[in-house]
Structure formats: structure tokens, C-alpha cells
Protein backbone atom coordinates (compact mmCIF):
# COMPACT_ATOMS: atom_id res chain seq x y z
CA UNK A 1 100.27 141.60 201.13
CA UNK A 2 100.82 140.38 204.60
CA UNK A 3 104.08 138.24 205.07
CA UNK A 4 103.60 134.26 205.25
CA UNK A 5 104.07 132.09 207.86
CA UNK A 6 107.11 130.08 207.74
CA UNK A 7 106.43 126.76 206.02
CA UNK A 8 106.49 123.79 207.88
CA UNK A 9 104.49 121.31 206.17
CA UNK A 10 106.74 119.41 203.28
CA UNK A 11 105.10 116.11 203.83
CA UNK A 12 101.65 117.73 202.66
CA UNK A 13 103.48 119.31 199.56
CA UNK A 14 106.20 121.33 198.73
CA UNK A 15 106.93 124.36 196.67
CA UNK A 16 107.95 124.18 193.42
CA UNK A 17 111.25 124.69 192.29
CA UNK A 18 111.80 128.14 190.27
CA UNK A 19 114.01 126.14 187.97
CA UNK A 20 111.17 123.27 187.75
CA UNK A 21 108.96 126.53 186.68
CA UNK A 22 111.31 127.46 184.16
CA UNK A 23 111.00 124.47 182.18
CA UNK A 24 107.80 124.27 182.53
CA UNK A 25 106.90 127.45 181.58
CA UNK A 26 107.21 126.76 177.18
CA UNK A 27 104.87 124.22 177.41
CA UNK A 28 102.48 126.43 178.14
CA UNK A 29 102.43 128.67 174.94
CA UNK A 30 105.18 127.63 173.08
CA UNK A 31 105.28 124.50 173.05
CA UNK A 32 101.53 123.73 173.59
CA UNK A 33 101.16 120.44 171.16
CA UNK A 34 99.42 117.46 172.47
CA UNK A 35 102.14 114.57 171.82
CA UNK A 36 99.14 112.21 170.87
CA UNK A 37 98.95 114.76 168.07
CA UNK A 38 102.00 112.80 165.73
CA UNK A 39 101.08 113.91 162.24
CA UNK A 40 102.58 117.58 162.91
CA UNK A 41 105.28 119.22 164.53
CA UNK A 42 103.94 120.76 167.41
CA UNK A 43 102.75 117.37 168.47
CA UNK A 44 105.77 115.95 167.07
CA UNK A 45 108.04 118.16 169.83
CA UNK A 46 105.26 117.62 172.93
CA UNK A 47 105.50 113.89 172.44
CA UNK A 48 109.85 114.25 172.19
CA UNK A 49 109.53 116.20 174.74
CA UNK A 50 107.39 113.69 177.37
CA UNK A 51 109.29 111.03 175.76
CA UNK A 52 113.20 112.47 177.06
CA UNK A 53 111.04 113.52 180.33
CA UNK A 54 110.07 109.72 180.70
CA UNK A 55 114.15 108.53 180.55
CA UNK A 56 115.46 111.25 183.03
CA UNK A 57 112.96 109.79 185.36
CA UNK A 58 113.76 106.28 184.64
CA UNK A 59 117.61 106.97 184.77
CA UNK A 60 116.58 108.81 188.71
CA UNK A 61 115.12 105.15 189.37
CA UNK A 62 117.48 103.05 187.23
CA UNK A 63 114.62 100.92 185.50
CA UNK A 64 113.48 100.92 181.47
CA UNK A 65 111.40 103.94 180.14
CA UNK A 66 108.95 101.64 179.02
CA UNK A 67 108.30 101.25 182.76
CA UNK A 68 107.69 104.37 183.80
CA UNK A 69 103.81 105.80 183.35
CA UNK A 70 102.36 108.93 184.25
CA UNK A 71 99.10 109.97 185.83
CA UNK A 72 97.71 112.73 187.53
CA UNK A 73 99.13 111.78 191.02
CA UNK A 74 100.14 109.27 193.38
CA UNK A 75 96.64 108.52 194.58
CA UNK A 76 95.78 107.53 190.82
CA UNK A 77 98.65 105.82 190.82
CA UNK A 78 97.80 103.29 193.71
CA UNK A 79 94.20 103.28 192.23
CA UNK A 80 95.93 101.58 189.39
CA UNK A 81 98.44 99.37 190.98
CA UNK A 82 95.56 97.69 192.98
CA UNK A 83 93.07 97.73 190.51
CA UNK A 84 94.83 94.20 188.93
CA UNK A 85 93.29 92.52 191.37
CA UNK A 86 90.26 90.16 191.15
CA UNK A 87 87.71 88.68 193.46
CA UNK A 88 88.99 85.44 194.90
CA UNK A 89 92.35 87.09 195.17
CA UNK A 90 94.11 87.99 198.41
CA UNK A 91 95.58 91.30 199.06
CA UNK A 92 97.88 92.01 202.16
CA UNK A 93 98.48 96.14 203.02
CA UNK A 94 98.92 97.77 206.01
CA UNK A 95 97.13 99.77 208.71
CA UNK A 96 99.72 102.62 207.88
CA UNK A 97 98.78 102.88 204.42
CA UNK A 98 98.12 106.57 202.56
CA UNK A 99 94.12 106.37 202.32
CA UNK A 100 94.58 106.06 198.73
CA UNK A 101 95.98 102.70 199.16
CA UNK A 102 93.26 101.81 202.13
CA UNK A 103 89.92 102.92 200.51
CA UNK A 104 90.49 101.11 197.65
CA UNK A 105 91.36 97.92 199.60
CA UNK A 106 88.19 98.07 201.46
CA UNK A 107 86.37 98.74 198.04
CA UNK A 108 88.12 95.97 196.49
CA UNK A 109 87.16 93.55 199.75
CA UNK A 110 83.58 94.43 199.40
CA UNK A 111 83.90 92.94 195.75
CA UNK A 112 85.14 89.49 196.57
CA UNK A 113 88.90 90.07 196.90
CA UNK A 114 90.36 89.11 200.39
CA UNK A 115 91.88 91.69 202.34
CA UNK A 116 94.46 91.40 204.81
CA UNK A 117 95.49 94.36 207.16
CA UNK A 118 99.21 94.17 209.04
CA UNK A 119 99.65 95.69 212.51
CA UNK A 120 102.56 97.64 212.37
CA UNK A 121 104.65 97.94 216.15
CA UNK A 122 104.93 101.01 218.47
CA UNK A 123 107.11 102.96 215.72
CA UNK A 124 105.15 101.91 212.54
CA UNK A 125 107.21 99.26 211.14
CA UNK A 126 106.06 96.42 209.47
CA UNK A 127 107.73 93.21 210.29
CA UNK A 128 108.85 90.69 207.18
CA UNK A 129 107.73 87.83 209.71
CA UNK A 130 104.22 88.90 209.82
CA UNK A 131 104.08 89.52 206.27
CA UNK A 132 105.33 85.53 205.62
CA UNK A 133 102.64 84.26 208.02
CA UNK A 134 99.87 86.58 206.25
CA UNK A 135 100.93 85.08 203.21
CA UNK A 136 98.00 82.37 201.36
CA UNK A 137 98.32 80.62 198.22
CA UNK A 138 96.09 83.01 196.49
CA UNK A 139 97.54 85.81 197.58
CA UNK A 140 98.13 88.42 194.70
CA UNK A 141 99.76 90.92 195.57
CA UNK A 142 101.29 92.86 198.76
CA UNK A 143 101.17 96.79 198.86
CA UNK A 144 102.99 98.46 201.37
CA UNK A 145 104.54 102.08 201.17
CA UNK A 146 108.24 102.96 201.34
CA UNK A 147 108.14 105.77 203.81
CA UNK A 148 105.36 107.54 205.98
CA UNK A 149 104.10 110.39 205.68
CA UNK A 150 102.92 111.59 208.76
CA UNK A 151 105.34 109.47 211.22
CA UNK A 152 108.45 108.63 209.05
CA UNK A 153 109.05 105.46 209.12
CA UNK A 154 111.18 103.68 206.39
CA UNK A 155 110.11 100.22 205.94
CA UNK A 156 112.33 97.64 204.72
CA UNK A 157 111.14 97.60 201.27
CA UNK A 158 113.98 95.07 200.11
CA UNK A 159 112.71 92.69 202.50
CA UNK A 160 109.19 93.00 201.67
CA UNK A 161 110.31 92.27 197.52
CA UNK A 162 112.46 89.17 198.26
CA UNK A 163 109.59 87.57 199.90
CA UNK A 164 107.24 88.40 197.75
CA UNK A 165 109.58 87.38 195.38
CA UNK A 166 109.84 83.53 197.03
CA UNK A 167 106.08 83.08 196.73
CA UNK A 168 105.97 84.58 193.29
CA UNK A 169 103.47 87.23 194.44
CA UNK A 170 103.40 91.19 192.86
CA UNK A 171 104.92 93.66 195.13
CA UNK A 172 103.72 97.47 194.89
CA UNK A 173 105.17 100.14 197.24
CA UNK A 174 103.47 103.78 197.76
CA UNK A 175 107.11 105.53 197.53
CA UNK A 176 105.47 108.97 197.46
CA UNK A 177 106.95 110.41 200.72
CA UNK A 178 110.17 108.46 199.96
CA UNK A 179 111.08 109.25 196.39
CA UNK A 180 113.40 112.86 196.11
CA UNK A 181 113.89 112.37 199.83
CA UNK A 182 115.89 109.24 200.23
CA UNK A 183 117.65 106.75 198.25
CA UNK A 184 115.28 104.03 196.55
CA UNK A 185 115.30 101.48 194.46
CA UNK A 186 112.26 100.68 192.30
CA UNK A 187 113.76 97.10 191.52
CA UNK A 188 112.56 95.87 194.59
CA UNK A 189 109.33 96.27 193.60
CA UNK A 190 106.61 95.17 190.68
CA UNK A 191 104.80 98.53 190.94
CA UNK A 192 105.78 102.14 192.28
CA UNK A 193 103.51 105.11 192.71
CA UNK A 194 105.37 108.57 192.70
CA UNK A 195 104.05 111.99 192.55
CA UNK A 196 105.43 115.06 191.62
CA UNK A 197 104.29 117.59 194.09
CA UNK A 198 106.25 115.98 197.32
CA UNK A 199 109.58 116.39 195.49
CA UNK A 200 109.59 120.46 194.63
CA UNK A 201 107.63 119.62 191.26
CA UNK A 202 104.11 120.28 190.34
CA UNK A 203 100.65 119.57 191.39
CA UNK A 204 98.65 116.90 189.57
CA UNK A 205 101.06 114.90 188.40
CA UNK A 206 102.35 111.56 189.30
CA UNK A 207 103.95 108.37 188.01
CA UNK A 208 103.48 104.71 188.78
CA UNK A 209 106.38 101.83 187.71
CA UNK A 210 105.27 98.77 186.37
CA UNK A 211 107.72 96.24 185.88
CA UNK A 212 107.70 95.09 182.45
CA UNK A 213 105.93 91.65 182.12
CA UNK A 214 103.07 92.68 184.69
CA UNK A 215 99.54 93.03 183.30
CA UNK A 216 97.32 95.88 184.67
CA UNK A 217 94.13 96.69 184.14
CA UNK A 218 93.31 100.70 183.77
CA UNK A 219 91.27 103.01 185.78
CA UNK A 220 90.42 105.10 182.63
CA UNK A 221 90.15 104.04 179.03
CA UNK A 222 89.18 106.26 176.36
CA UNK A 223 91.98 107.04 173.98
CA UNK A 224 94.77 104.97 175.11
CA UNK A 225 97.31 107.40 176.05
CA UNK A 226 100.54 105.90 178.65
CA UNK A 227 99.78 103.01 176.42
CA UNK A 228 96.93 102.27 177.32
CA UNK A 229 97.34 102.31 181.46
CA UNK A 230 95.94 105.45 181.59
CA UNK A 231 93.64 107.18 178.83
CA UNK A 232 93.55 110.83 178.73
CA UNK A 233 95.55 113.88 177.14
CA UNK A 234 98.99 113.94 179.17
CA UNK A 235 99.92 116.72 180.79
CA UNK A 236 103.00 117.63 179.23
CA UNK A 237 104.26 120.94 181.80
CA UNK A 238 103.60 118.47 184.20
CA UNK A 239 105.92 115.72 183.35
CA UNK A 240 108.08 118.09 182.29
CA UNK A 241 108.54 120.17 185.50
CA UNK A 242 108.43 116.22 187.22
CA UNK A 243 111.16 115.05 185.41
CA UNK A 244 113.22 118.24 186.33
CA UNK A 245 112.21 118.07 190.12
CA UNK A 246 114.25 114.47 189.97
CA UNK A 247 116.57 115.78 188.10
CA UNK A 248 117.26 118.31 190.91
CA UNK A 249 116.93 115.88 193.20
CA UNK A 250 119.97 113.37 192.16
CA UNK A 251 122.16 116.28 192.47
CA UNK A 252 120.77 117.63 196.02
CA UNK A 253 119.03 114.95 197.98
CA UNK A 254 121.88 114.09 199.90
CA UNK A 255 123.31 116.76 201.60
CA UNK A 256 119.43 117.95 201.39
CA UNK A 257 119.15 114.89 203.94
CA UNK A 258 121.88 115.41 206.00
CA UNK A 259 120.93 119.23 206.82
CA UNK A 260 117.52 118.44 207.34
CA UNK A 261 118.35 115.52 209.40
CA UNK A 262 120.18 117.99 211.48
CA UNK A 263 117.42 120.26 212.13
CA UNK A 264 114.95 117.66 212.55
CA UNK A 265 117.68 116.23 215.35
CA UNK A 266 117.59 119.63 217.06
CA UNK A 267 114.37 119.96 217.51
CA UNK A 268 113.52 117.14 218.97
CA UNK A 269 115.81 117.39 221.41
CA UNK A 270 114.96 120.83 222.41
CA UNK A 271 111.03 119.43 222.15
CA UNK A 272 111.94 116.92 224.23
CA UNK A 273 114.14 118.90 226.79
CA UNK A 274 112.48 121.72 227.09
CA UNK A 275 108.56 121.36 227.34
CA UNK A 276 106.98 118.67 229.10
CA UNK A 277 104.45 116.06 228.57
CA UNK A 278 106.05 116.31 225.12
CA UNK A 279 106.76 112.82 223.28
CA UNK A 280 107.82 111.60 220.06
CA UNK A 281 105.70 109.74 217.85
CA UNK A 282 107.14 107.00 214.93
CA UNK A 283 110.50 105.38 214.77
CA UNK A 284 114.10 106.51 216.66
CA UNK A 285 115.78 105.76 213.35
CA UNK A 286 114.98 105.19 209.99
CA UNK A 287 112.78 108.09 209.68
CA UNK A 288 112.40 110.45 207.04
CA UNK A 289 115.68 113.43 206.87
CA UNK A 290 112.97 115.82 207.69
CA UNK A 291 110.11 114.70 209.63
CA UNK A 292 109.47 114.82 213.68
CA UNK A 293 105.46 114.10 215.01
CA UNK A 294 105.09 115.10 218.81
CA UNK A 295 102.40 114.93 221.10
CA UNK A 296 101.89 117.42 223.26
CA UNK A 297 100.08 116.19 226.75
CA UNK A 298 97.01 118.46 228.07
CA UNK A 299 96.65 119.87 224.05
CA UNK A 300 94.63 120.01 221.26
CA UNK A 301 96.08 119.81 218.41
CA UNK A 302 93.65 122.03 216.41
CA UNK A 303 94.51 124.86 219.22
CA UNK A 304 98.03 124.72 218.96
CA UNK A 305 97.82 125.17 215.28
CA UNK A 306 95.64 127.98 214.77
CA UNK A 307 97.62 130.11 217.95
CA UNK A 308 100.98 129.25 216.15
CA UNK A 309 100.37 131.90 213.33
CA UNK A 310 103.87 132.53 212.26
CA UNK A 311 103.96 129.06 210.89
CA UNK A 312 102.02 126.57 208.76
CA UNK A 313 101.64 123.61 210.55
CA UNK A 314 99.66 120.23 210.31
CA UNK A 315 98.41 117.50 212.43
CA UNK A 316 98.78 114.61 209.77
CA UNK A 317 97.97 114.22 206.38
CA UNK A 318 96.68 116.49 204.15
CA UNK A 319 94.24 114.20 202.56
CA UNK A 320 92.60 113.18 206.02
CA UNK A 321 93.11 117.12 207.31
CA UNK A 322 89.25 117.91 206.94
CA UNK A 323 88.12 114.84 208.77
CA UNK A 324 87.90 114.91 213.00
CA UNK A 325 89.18 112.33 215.43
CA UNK A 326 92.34 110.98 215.60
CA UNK A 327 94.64 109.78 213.07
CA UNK A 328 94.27 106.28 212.01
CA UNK A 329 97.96 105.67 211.99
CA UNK A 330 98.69 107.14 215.65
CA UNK A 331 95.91 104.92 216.44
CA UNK A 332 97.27 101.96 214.52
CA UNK A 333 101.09 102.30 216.46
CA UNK A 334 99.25 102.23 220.09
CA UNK A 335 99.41 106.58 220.71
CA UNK A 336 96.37 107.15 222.44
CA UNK A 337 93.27 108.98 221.28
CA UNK A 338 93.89 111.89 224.01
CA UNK A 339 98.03 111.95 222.34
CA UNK A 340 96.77 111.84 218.67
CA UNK A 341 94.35 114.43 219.29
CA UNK A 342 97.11 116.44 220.05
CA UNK A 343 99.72 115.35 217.83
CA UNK A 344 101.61 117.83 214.83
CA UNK A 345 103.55 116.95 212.41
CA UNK A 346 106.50 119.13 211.30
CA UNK A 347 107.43 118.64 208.11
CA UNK A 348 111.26 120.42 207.73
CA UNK A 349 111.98 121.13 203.95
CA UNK A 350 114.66 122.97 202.00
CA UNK A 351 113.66 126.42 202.84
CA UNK A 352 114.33 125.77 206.60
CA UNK A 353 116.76 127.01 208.51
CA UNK A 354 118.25 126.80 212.15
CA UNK A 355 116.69 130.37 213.10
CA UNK A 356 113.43 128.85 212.38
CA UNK A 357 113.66 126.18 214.98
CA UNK A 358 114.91 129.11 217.07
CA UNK A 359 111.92 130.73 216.49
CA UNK A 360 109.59 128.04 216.46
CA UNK A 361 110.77 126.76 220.23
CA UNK A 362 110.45 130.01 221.27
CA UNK A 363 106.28 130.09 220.13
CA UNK A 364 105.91 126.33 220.88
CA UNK A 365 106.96 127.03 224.68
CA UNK A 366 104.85 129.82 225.47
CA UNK A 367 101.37 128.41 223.45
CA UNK A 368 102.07 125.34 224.96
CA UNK A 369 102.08 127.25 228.39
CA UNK A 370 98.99 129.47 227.48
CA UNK A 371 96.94 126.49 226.94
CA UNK A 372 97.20 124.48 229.27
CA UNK A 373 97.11 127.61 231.75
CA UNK A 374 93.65 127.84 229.88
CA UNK A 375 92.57 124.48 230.39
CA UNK A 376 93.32 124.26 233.54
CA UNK A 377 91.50 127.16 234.26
């Protein structure tokens, strides 16, 4: 088989651990029970088994077990966490929300709950003020994400809780992008959506925290499974290999950070330096350890991509990847449409190293050069 491109898309997923495969890998055939299954053993050990999985990810984010819920992703997740509101309420998000946040806003506004969308400034932060003068005295809840995926940006999540807090309304952060990465806290929220897939875990498997005292209403009913948030068999190698990805992660996610801060560091420099009409989209600081978006002047994206074949790149997020025009959070920070159209994203992760900045300067210069010699042409 042909050798792969070097990897440089962590924000769309990641690759899972071997070790998160080796635990996995018995509850496949071995272990195979389905923990709903109590009144034998091989249910018996699935449901011990998603049960211990369930504390070591509550111990990662220092809450109650009983708070912790799994699903089959992130996007469920949100689907969940907004899903307690009603028509009359008022929701406040943001126009840097993960679609799976958005589209269900809009659905929800179409029903009779009132939507409001906050403006975030030239590097995609979210200002507490804004939020307090959004604020109405029906308003339910507030759902804005931790960190971005496709720009970095960390918002001030403990902010966003204490006010929230003041006016006694429910606070839900989409911590997908932040949770492995950086240090969180899920006590500054009401409700958390995680996923499993972002962190070197598995695909199609998430988590959402719901502080205990808040009432939900599920997506899915049927058997009553995650009692009762979310009906359906649970995937036990899932949680499993999820709840060793964290486990992983407490023990490496800092110096994990600091190298990949490093890198990131490097390369924009040297983008910056070294080919021109290149600029930096999202924040200066407080940005994810590992994340850099650049637009390159004169390019399209979609060009740049498919001549840079020793390396798998993207141009935003991988939900939104199929769609054309330009991304809806560029747009939302002021980057024009000509700069998002030819924005990429690199997404630095654990298997990177400094010769592949090296070597990705090296093919970034002379594309870059190529096309626009063709353009110009």
C-alpha cells in the first residue's frame, strides 16, 4: 500500500490510541454482554464494566458519576442539552457555534422558542458584557462552546457560568474541541457535551454532563438506557476505549500542550515570515495547544489542498467539509469571503513532529508560488 500523507487534521478527529484499542478489544468477543442484560453474568460484567468506565470519566472532570451520560457523540449530545427547551423560552448561542449546536437552535426558533445569536469580535471571542445585555427574563438557557474548532479560541467559560448563574439561567458548553486538550472544569457549567473521537478514543461515542437537579427531556426513548436520557443498547467498547482515552489524557495533556504549542508557534511564524499575503485567522492567545488557521491571499483553498498531497489537510470543519462557500465562522469574525475561501486549518496532534513543519513549509512555499503563478497567468 502506498504510504499516507502526514496527518494534519486533529480538530476533525484523531487516531485512536493503540492502548485505547487494547481495552477495547474484549468487549468485542469476550466480554460481549449487554449491561441492560442484569439477570446473568455476561451482562452482569458489561454493565460493571460501563459502570467503572462512567467514574474514571467523572474523576477526569471532577463531578458525580451519576452526572455523566453517554451517547453516540457530541452532536447527540448538544441535541440533548437543547432539547429542554420550550416554546416561549429564550435561548442565547453564538454565531461560532459547532452546527450541531446551530441547526438545532434554528429548529427550535421555528417552534416558538426565542433565539438569540452573539457576535463574537475579530478573534472569535464572546464577550460576558454582551451576553448580560442579551439576557431576558425568560431566558432558559445559554449554550456556548468551550473551545473552537476550526479557529481556537478559548472562551471564558467561567465567566459565562457565574452569570448565568446570577440570573438563575442553565448554562451548557460544547467542550468537544476542549476536553483532552486543555484543562476544564465541568462545574462551571449545567450541561457538557464531550465526544470520544477528538481525544485519541473512538468513533461514535460521546458523553454529555448534566448537573444533578436539571431536568432534560430525551431525544430517544425506547428502553430507557443512561437512565432514561438516552434509550438504546450502550455501546460498551465505546465507553470503554472513552474512558481510557481520558485516562491517557490526565497523564499526557500537559506536556502534550506545551509541545504542540511549540510547533503550532513555529509555524506561524515561519507562515507568517516567509510567504506573503499570508494571515492568521482566530485569537493571538488563548487558542487551542495545537491549532493555527491561515489565509492565504490570491488562493483557493480547495487548490491548495488537493496539490499538498503529502499531507491531510482541511479548510474547517469536518461536518461542514462537503458544503461550498465560505465558513460561517470566518464570516462571523469579519475574514472576508475572498480570505475564507482560502483559509486551512492545521490541526497539529501527537504524532507531529518538528521535521513535519520542516517539510510542510517547504510544500506550502512552492504551491503557494505555483498558484498564484497560475492565476496570474
Amino acid at each position: 500500500m502506498p504510504e499516507l500523507p502526514i496527518y494534519l487534521d486533529h480538530h476533525a478527529t484523531t487516531p485512536c490510541d493503540p492502548r485505547v484499542a487494547d481495552a477495547m478489544l474484549p468487549f468485542f468477543s469476550q466480554n460481549f454482554g449487554n449491561p441492560a442484560s442484569l439477570t446473568h453474568e455476561h451482562g452482569r460484567r458489561a454493565a460493571n464494566a460501563v459502570e467503572d468506565a462512567r467514574i474514571a470519566i467523572a474523576r477526569f472532570f471532577e463531578v458525580q458519576p451519576n452526572e455523566i451520560y453517554f451517547t453516540a457523540g457530541a452532536t447527540e449530545s448538544n441535541n440533548i442539552a437543547l432539547n429542554l427547551l420550550a416554546p416561549g423560552d429564550h435561548l442565547i448561542t453564538s454565531a461560532v457555534e459547532h452546527k450541531s449546536v446551530l441547526a438545532p437552535a434554528q429548529r427550535l426558533e421555528k417552534r416558538g422558542v426565542e433565539l438569540t445569536i452573539l457576535k463574537p469580535d475579530r478573534e472569535g471571542f464572546i464577550h460576558a458584557g454582551a451576553l448580560r445585555e442579551a439576557m431576558r427574563p425568560n431566558t432558559r438557557l445559554v449554550s456556548i462552546e468551550t473551545a473552537n474548532g476550526e479557529i481556537g479560541t478559548i472562551q471564558p467559560t467561567e465567566e459565562f457560568a457565574a452569570i448565568c448563574r446570577e440570573r438563575g439561567v442553565l448554562y451548557h458548553t460544547d467542550m468537544t474541541q476542549a476536553a483532552g486538550k486543555i484543562a476544564v472544569k465541568l462545574t462551571d457549567a449545567d450541561l457538557a457535551s464531550f465526544s470520544g473521537h477528538k481525544l485519541y478514543g473512538p468513533k461514535g461515542i460521546g458523553g454529555l454532563y448534566i448537573r444533578r437537579g436539571v431536568r432534560v427531556e430525551p431525544l430517544i426513548v425506547g428502553g430507557g438506557q443512561e437512565k432514561k436520557i438516552r434509550s438504546g443498547t450502550v455501546n460498551v467498547p465505546g465507553v470503554i476505549g472513552m474512558a481510557e482515552a481520558f485516562r491517557i489524557r490526565k497523564e499526557e495533556m500537559d506536556e502534550e500542550g506545551k509541545r504542540l504549542t511549540a510547533l503550532r508557534n513555529t509555524l506561524r511564524e515561519r507562515v507568517t515570515t516567509e510567504i506573503a499575503g499570508a494571515s492568521v485567522n482566530g485569537p493571538r492567545e488563548l487558542r487551542l495547544p495545537g491549532n493555527l488557521n491561515v489565509s492565504f491571499d490570491r488562493i483557493e483553498a480547495d487548490s491548495l489542498i488537493v496539490a499538498m498531497r503529502r499531507f491531510s489537510l482541511s479548510s474547517g470543519s469536518a461536518c461542514s467539509s462537503g458544503e461550498r462557500g465560505p465558513s460561517p465562522v470566518l464570516t462571523a469574525i469579519g475574514v472576508s469571503e475572498a480570505a475564507a475561501l482560502g483559509s486551512i486549518r492545521f490541526g497539529l496532534g501527537k504524532s507531529n513532529i518538528e521535521e513535519h513543519i520542516a517539510m510542510l513549509m517547504d510544500d506550502l512555499k512552492r504551491i503557494v508560488a505555483k498558484l498564484r503563478e497560475i492565476s496570474a497567468a
